[in-house]
Each structure stands twice: as C-alpha cells, then as structure tokens.
Protein backbone atom coordinates (compact mmCIF):
# COMPACT_ATOMS: atom_id res chain seq x y z
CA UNK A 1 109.67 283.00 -28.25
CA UNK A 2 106.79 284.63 -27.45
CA UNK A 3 103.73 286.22 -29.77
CA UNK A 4 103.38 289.73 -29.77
CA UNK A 5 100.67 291.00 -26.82
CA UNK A 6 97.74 291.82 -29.33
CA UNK A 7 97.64 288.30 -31.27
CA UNK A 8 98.56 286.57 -27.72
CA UNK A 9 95.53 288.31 -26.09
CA UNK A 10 93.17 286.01 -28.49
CA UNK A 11 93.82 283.20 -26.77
CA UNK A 12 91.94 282.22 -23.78
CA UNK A 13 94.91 279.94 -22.45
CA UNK A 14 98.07 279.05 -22.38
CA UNK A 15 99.26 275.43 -21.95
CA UNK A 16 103.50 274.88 -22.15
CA UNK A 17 104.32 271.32 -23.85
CA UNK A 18 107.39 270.62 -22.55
CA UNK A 19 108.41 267.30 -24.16
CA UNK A 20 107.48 266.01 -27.38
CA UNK A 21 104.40 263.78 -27.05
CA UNK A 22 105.84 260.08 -26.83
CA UNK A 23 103.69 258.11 -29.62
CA UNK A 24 104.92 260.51 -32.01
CA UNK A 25 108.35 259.48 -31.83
CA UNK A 26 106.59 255.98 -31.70
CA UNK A 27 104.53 256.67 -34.88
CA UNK A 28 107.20 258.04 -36.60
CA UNK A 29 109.33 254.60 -36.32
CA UNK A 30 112.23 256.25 -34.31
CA UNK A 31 114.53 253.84 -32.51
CA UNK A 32 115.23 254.66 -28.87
CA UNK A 33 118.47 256.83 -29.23
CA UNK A 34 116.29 259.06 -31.54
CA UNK A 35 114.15 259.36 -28.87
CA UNK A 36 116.28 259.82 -26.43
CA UNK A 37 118.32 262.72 -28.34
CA UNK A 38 114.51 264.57 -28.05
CA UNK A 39 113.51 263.59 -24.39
CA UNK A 40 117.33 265.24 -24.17
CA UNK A 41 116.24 268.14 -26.25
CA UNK A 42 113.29 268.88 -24.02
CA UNK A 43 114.83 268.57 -20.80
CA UNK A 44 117.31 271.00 -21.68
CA UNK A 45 115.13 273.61 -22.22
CA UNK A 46 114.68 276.32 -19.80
CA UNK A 47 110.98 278.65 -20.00
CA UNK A 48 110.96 281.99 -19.10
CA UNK A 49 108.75 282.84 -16.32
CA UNK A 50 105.12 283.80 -18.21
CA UNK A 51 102.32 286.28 -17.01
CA UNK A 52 99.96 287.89 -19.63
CA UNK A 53 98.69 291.59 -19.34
CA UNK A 54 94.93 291.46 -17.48
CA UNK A 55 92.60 292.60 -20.94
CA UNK A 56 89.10 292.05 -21.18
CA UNK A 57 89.48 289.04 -23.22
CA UNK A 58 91.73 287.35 -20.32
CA UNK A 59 89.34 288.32 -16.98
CA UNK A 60 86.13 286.96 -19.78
CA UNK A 61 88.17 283.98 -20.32
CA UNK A 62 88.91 283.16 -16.85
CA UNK A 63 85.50 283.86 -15.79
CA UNK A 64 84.02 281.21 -18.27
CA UNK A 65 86.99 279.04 -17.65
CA UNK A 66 85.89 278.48 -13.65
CA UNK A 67 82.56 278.20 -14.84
CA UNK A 68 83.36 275.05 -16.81
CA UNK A 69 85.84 273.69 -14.60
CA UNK A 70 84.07 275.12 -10.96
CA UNK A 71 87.54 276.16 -10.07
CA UNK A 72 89.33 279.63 -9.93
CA UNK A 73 92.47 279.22 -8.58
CA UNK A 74 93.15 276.41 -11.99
CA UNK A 75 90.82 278.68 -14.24
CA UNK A 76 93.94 281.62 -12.97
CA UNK A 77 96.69 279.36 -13.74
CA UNK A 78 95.59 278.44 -17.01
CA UNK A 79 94.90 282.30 -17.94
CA UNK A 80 96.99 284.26 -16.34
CA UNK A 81 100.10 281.42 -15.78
CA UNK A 82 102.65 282.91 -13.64
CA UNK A 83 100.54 286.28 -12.83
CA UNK A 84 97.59 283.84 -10.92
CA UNK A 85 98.08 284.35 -7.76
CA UNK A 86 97.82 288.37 -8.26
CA UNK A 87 94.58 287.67 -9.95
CA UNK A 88 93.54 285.67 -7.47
CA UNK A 89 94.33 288.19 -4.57
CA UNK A 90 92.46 290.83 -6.50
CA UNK A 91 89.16 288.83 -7.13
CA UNK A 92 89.51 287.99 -3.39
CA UNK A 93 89.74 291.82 -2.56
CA UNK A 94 87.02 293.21 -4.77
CA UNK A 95 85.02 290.52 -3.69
CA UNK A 96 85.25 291.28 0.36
CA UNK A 97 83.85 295.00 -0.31
C-alpha cells in the first residue's frame, strides 16, 4: 500500500524493508520455525515498481541528500527510487547548457 501523494511528498526518502529485522524475532524468543514462517513471509512478497512525482520538497531533498552523502546518483535512488535515472538524465541536461 502506498500513502496518498500529498502526505508521501513529506518525506525526504524512501527506504523498502523487505524482511523483518532478525534480532527481533531473536528478542522476541521465537524458535526457528517461527522465524522461518516470517523469512517465508518476506520472501514472498512482491513490491510494485516505485517512482514519486518530482515536487519541490523531493528536488530540495535530493539536493541536501548529495550534499551529505557527496553522491547524486545514491542521493536519486533514495529520493526518487525507481524514477532516478530520469532525474539523473535531467540534472545532467540542464547542467550541460
């Protein structure tokens, strides 16, 4: 499920967790079949492909993103997910004029 576009555009990132983190199933005292019926769970799963809407917010947050990290092409991917590489190829366009 996804949020709707105006509540999603307040984030500055998007990060998928795609298993369950391990020492939680650790923590919570779960034998091994337990854990494997949620490693199971997870694998199972299948993401639709992601790519927010370009907004102020998102080209702000990718800008200060690469400043932190000194790297577009992952401050893109953490942004803009699946969209990156259009970002990317636009930045790289308005930038050679």
């Amino acid at each position: 499920d996804s949020l709707p576009e105006a509540l999603a555009d307040r984030f500055d990132l998007y990060l998928r967790c795609a298993t369950p983190n391990p020492a939680a199933a650790r923590d919570l005292d779960l034998d091994g079949g337990y854990r494997a019926i949620l490693g199971n769970h997870y694998a199972r799963l299948e993401y639709a492909t992601f790519s927010p809407q370009v907004s102020a917010r998102r080209v702000y947050a990718m800008a200060r993103i690469e400043k932190a990290l000194g790297d577009r092409e992952a401050a893109a991917r953490l942004v803009f997910v699946a969209g990156a590489d259009d970002i990317l190829a636009a930045h790289a366009a308005a930038s050679a004029t």
